[in-house]
Each structure stands twice: as structure tokens, then as C-alpha cells.
C-alpha atoms as a PDB file:
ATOM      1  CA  UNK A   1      61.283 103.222 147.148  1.00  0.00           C
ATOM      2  CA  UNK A   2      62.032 105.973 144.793  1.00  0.00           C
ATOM      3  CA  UNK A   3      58.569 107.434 143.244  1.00  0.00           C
ATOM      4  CA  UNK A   4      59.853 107.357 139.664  1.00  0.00           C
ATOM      5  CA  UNK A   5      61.324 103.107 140.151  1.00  0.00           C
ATOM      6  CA  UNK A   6      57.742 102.535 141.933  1.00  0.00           C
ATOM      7  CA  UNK A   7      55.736 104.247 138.829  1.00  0.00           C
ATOM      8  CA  UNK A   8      57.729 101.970 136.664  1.00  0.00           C
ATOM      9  CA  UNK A   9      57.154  98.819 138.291  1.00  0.00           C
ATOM     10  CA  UNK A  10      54.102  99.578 138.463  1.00  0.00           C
ATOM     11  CA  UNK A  11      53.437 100.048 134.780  1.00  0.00           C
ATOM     12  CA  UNK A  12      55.813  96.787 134.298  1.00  0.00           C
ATOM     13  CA  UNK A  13      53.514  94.882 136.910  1.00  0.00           C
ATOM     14  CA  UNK A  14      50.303  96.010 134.798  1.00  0.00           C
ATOM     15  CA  UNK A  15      51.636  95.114 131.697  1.00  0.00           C
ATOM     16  CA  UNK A  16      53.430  92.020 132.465  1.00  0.00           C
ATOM     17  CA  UNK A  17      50.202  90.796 134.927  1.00  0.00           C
ATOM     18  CA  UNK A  18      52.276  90.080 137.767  1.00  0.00           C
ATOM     19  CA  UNK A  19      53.285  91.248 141.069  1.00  0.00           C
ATOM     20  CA  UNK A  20      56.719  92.618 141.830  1.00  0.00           C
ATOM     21  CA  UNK A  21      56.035  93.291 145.219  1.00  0.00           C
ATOM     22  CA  UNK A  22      57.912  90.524 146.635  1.00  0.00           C
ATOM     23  CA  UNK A  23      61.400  91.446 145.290  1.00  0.00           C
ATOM     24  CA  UNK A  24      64.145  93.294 146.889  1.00  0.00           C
ATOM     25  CA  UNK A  25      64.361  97.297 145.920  1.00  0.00           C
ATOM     26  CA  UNK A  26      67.545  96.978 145.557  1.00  0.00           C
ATOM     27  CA  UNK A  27      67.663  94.112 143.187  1.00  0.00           C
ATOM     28  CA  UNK A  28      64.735  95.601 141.134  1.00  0.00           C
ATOM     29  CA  UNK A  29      66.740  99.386 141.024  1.00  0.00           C
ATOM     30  CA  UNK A  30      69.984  97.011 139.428  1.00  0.00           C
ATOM     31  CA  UNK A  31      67.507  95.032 137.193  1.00  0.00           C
ATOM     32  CA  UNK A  32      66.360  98.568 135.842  1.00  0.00           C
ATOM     33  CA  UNK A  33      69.355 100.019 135.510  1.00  0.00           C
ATOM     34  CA  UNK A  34      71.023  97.347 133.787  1.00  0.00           C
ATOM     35  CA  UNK A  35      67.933  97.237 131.662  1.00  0.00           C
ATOM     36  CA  UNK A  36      68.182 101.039 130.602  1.00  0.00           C
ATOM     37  CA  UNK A  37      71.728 100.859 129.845  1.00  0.00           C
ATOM     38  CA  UNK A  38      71.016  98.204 127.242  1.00  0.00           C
ATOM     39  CA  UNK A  39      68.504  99.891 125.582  1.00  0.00           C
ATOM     40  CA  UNK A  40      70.181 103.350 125.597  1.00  0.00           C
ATOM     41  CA  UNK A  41      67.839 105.078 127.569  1.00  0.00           C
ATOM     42  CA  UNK A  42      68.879 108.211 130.158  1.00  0.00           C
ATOM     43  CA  UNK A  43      66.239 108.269 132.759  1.00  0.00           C
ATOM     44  CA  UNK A  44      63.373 106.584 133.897  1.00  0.00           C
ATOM     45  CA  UNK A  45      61.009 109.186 132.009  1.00  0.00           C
ATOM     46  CA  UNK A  46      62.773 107.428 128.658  1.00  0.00           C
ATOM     47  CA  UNK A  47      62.411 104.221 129.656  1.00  0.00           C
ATOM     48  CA  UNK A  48      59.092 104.245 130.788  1.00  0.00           C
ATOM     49  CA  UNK A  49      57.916 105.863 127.259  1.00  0.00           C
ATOM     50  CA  UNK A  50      59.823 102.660 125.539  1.00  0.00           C
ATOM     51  CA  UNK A  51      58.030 100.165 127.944  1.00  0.00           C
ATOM     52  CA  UNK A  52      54.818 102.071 126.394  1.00  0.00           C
ATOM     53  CA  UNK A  53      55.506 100.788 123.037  1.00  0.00           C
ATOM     54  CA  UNK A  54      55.138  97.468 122.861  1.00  0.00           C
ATOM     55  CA  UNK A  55      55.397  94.155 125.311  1.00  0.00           C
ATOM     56  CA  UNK A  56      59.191  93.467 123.691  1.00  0.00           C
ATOM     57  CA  UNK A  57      61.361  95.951 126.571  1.00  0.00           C
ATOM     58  CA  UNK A  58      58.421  94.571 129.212  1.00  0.00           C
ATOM     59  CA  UNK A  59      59.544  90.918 128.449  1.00  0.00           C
ATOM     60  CA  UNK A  60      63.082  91.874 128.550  1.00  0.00           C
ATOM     61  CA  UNK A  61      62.834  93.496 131.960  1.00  0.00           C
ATOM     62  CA  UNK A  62      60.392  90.413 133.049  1.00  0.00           C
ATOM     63  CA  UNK A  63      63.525  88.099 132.021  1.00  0.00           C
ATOM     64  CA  UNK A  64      65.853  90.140 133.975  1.00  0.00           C
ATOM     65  CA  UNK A  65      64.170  90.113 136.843  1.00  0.00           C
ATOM     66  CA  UNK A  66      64.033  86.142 136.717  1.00  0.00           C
ATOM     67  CA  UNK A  67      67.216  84.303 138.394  1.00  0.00           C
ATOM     68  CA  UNK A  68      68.016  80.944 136.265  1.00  0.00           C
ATOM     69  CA  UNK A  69      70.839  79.638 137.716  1.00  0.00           C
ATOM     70  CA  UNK A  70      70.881  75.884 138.505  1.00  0.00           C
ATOM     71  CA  UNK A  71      73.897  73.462 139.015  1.00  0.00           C
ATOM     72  CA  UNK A  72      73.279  69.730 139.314  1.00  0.00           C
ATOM     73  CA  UNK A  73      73.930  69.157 143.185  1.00  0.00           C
ATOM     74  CA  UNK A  74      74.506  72.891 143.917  1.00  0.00           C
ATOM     75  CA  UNK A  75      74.066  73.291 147.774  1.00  0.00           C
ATOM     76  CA  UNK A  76      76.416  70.384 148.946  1.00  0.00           C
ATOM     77  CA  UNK A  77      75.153  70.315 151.831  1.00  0.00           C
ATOM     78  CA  UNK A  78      71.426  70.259 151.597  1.00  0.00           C
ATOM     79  CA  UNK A  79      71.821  67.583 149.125  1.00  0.00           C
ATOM     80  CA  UNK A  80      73.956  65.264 151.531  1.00  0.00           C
ATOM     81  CA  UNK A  81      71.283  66.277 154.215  1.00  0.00           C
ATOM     82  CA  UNK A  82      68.937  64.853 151.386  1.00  0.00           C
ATOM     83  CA  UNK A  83      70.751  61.839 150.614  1.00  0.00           C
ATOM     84  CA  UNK A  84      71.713  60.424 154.246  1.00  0.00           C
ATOM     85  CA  UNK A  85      68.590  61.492 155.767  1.00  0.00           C
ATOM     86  CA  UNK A  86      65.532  62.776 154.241  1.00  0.00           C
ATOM     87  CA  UNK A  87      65.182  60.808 151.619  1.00  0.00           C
ATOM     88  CA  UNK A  88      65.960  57.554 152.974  1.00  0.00           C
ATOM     89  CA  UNK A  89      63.376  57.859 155.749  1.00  0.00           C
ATOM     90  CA  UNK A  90      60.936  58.730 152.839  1.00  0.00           C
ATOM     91  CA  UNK A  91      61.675  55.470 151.206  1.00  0.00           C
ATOM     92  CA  UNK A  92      61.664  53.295 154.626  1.00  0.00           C
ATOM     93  CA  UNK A  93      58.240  55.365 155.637  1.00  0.00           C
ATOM     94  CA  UNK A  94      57.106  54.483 152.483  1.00  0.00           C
ATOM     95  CA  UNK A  95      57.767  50.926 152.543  1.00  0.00           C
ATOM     96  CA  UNK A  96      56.492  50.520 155.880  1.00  0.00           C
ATOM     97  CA  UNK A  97      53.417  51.940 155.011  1.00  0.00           C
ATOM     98  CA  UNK A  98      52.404  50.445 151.682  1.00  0.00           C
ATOM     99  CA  UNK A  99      52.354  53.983 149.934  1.00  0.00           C
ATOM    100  CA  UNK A 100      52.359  53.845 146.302  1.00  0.00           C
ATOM    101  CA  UNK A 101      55.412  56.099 145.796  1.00  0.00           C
ATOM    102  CA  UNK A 102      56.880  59.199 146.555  1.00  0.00           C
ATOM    103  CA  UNK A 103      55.847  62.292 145.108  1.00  0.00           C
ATOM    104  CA  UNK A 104      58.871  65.758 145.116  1.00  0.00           C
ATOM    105  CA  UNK A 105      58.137  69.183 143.866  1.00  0.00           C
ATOM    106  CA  UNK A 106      60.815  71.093 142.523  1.00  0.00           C
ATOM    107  CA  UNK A 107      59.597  74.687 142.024  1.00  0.00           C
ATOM    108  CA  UNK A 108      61.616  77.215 139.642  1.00  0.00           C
ATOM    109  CA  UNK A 109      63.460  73.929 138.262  1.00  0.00           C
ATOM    110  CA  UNK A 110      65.436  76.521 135.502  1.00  0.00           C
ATOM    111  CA  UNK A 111      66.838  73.767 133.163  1.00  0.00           C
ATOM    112  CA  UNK A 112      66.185  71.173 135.471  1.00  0.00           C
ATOM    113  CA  UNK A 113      70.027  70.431 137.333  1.00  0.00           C
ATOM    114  CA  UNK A 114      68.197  70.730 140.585  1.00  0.00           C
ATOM    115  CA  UNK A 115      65.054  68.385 139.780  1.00  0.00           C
ATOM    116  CA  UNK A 116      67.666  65.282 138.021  1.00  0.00           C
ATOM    117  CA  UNK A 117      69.694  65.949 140.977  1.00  0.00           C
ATOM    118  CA  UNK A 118      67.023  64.925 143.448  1.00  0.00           C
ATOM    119  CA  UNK A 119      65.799  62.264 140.913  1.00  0.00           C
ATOM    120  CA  UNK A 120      69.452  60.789 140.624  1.00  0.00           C
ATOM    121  CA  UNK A 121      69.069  60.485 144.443  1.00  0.00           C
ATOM    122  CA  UNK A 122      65.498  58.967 144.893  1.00  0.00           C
ATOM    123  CA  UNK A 123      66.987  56.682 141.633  1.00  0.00           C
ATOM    124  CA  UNK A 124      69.933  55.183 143.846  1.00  0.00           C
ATOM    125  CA  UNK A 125      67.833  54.885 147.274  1.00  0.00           C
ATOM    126  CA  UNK A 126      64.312  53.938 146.427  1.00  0.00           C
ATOM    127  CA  UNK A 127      65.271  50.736 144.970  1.00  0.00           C
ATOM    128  CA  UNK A 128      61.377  49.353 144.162  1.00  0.00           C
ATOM    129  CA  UNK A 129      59.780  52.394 145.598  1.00  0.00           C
ATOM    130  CA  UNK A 130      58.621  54.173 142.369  1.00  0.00           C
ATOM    131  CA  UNK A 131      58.823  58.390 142.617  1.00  0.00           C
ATOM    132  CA  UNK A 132      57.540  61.131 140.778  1.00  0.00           C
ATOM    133  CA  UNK A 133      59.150  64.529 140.762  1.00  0.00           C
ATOM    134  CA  UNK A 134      56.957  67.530 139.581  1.00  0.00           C
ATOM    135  CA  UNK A 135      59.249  70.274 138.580  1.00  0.00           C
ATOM    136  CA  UNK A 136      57.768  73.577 137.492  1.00  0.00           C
ATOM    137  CA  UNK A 137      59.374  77.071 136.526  1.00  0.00           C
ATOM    138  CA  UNK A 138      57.941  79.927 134.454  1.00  0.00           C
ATOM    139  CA  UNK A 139      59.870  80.236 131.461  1.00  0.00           C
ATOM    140  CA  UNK A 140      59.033  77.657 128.296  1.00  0.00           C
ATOM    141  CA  UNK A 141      62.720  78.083 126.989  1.00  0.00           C
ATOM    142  CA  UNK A 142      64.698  76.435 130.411  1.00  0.00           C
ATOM    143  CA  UNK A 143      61.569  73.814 130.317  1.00  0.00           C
ATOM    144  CA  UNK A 144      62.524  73.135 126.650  1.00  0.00           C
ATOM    145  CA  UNK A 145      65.936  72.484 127.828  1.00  0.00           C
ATOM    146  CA  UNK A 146      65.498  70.318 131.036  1.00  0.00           C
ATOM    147  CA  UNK A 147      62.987  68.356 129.059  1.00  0.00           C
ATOM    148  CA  UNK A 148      66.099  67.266 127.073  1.00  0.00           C
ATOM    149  CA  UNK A 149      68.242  66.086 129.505  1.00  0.00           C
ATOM    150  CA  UNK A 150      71.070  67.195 127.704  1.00  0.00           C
ATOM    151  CA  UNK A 151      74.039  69.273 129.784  1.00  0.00           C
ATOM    152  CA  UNK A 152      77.649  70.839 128.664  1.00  0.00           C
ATOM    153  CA  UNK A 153      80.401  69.092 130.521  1.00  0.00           C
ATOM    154  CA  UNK A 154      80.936  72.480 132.643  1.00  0.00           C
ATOM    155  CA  UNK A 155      77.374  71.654 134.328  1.00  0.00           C
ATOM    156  CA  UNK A 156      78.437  68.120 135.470  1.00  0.00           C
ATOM    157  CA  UNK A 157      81.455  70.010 137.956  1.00  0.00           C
ATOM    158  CA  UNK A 158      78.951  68.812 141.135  1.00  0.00           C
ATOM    159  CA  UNK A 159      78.230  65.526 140.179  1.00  0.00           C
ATOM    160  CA  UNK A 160      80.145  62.569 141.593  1.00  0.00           C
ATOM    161  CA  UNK A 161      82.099  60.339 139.275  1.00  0.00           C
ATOM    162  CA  UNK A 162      79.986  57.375 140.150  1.00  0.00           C
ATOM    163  CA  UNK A 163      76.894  59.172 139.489  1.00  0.00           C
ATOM    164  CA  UNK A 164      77.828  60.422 136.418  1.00  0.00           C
ATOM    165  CA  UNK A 165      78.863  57.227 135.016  1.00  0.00           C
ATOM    166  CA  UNK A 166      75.522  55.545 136.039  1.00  0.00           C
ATOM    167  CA  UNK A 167      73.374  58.237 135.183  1.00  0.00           C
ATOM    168  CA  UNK A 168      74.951  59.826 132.165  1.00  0.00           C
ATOM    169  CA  UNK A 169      76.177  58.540 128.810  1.00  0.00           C
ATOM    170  CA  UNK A 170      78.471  60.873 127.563  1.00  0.00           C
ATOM    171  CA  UNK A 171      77.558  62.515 123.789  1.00  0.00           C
ATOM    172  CA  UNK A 172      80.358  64.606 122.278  1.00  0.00           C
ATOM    173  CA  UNK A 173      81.537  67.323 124.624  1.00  0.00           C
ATOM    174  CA  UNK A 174      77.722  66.687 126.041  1.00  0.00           C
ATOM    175  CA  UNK A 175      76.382  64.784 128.917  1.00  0.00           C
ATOM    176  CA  UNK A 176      72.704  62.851 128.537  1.00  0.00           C
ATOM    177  CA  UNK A 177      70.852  61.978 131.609  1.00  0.00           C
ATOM    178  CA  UNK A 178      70.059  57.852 131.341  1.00  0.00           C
ATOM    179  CA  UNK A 179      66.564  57.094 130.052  1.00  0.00           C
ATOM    180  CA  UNK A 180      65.785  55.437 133.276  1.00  0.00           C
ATOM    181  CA  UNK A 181      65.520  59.219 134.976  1.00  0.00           C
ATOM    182  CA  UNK A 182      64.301  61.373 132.656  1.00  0.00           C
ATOM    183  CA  UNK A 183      61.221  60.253 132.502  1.00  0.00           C
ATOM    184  CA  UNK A 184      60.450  60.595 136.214  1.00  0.00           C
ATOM    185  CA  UNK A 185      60.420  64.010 135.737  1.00  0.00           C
ATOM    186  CA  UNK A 186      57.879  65.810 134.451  1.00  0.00           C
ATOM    187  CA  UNK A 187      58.284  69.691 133.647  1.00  0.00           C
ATOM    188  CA  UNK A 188      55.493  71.947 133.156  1.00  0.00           C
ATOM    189  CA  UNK A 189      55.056  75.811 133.371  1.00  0.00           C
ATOM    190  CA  UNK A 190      53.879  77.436 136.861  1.00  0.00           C
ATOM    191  CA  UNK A 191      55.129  81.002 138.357  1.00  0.00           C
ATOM    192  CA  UNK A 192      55.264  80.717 142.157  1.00  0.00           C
END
């Protein structure tokens, strides 16, 4: 890694209190640039001094490095391995065996597409079985949205037409998850 992108993530890391070991060079050197572009700055040198001033820049570059991008059913098939398979063992396991419920974690849930997804699921299979998903991320805002339940009609493109009209109710040119989901979701702030 360049000396100059290494002292910078370095001060980032310090200020920021987190590690940014884990992600690619590449990615990071793009994040950066993209980052100094925005806020005018030349070189490294100039961005570095800016970072100095205040957490605002540090937070910006903190964002940038985050990826939120969820769809509701986005890896087709993952989710098909999910709902044939996985899943329904779960449920039969669980039945056989008395267990109170089943428990999913959804880590770095965004706005939550990816958590209702698997809830939608465990809602169609487990009948009786009652579930629990955990879904965590590290950013309040996306929480604040996925808490809502609330999605543009553009985010519904990967959910099934008889899914959507079981487990939506349709609100303007908005999409509501049913009340009988959302609440088996619970959201709450972690950072993997």
C-alpha cells in the first residue's frame, strides 16, 4: 500500500475508532479518491490536513467506505436454496424437536430488504413455528428506514407477485410490509 493512503487510513482509523484493515486497497484508494474530488482537495497532504479539522470529512469518508445496497430477494439463488431447503428443514427440525422457535441473524441488514426477505420466507413456511430475526447494521439512518417497513415500488422488482400481494399493502407509489412481519424483526445497531 502506498505510504501516503496507509498514513491516511491510519489517521481515519484513529479518528473514526475502527479498523480498516480488512478492506481491499484498491477499494479504499477509490473510496479516497472519490472522497478528495468532492471536497476539492489535490493530494493526500490536503486531504489529510481537512480530516484534521473536525470529525465532519472523517464521517464522510467512514460513509463511503460503507456498502448499503440491499434488494428484497437479491441473490435468486441463495434465496430459493433458502426457501426449498434450509429453511424448511429448520421448521421440520424444529417441530420434531419441541424447540421454541427459530432464531436468524441478518448482519449489515442496510434498510432491511434482505432481513423481510428471509422473514417473508420463515412467514409462509413456519406455519405455527414462531421466528425471530435479529438484523443488525451500523448506520442509525438505514435502521430508521427498515424499522419502517416502507419501500419505493423500484425495490419490490425481486419480489414475487404472490408475495407481494400477501405481504404488502400498497400506499401511494409506496409499498408497506404487512403488520404480521414487521414486527418479527427487530433492528438494532452493531458493526461486524
Amino acid at each position: 500500500m502506498r505510504a501516503d493512503l496507509a498514513n491516511l487510513l491510519e489517521q481515519v482509523s484513529r479518528q473514526a475508532g475502527c479498523d480498516l484493515s480488512a478492506y481491499d486497497e484498491a477499494f479504499l484508494q477509490r473510496s479516497v479518491d472519490k472522497r478528495m474530488r468532492a471536497a476539492g482537495c489535490q493530494d493526500t497532504a490536503e486531504y489529510g490536513r481537512l480530516l484534521d479539522q473536525g470529525d465532519g470529512e472523517v464521517k464522510e469518508l467512514f460513509g463511503a467506505l460503507n456498502i448499503t445496497y440491499s434488494e428484497f430477494f437479491r441473490d435468486c439463488l441463495a434465496f430459493a436454496v433458502l426457501e426449498r431447503s434450509v429453511l424448511p428443514q429448520l421448521v421440520d427440525a424444529g417441530r420434531k424437536k419441541g424447540q421454541t422457535g427459530i432464531r436468524v441473524w441478518s448482519a449489515g441488514c442496510a434498510a432491511g430488504q434482505e432481513a423481510y426477505s428471509i422473514a417473508i420466507l420463515l412467514d409462509t413456511l413456519a406455519g405455527e413455528v414462531p421466528f425471530r430475526i435479529f438484523a443488525t447494521d451500523r448506520e442509525e439512518a438505514r435502521l430508521l428506514q427498515a424499522r419502517q417497513g416502507l419501500y419505493p415500488v423500484e425495490a419490490l422488482g425481486g419480489v414475487r407477485l404472490g408475495l407481494l400481494q400477501t405481504c404488502f399493502t400498497r400506499q401511494g407509489e409506496t409499498y408497506r410490509l404487512a403488520e404480521r412481519i414487521m414486527p418479527r424483526v427487530d433492528f438494532s445497531i452493531y458493526d461486524l
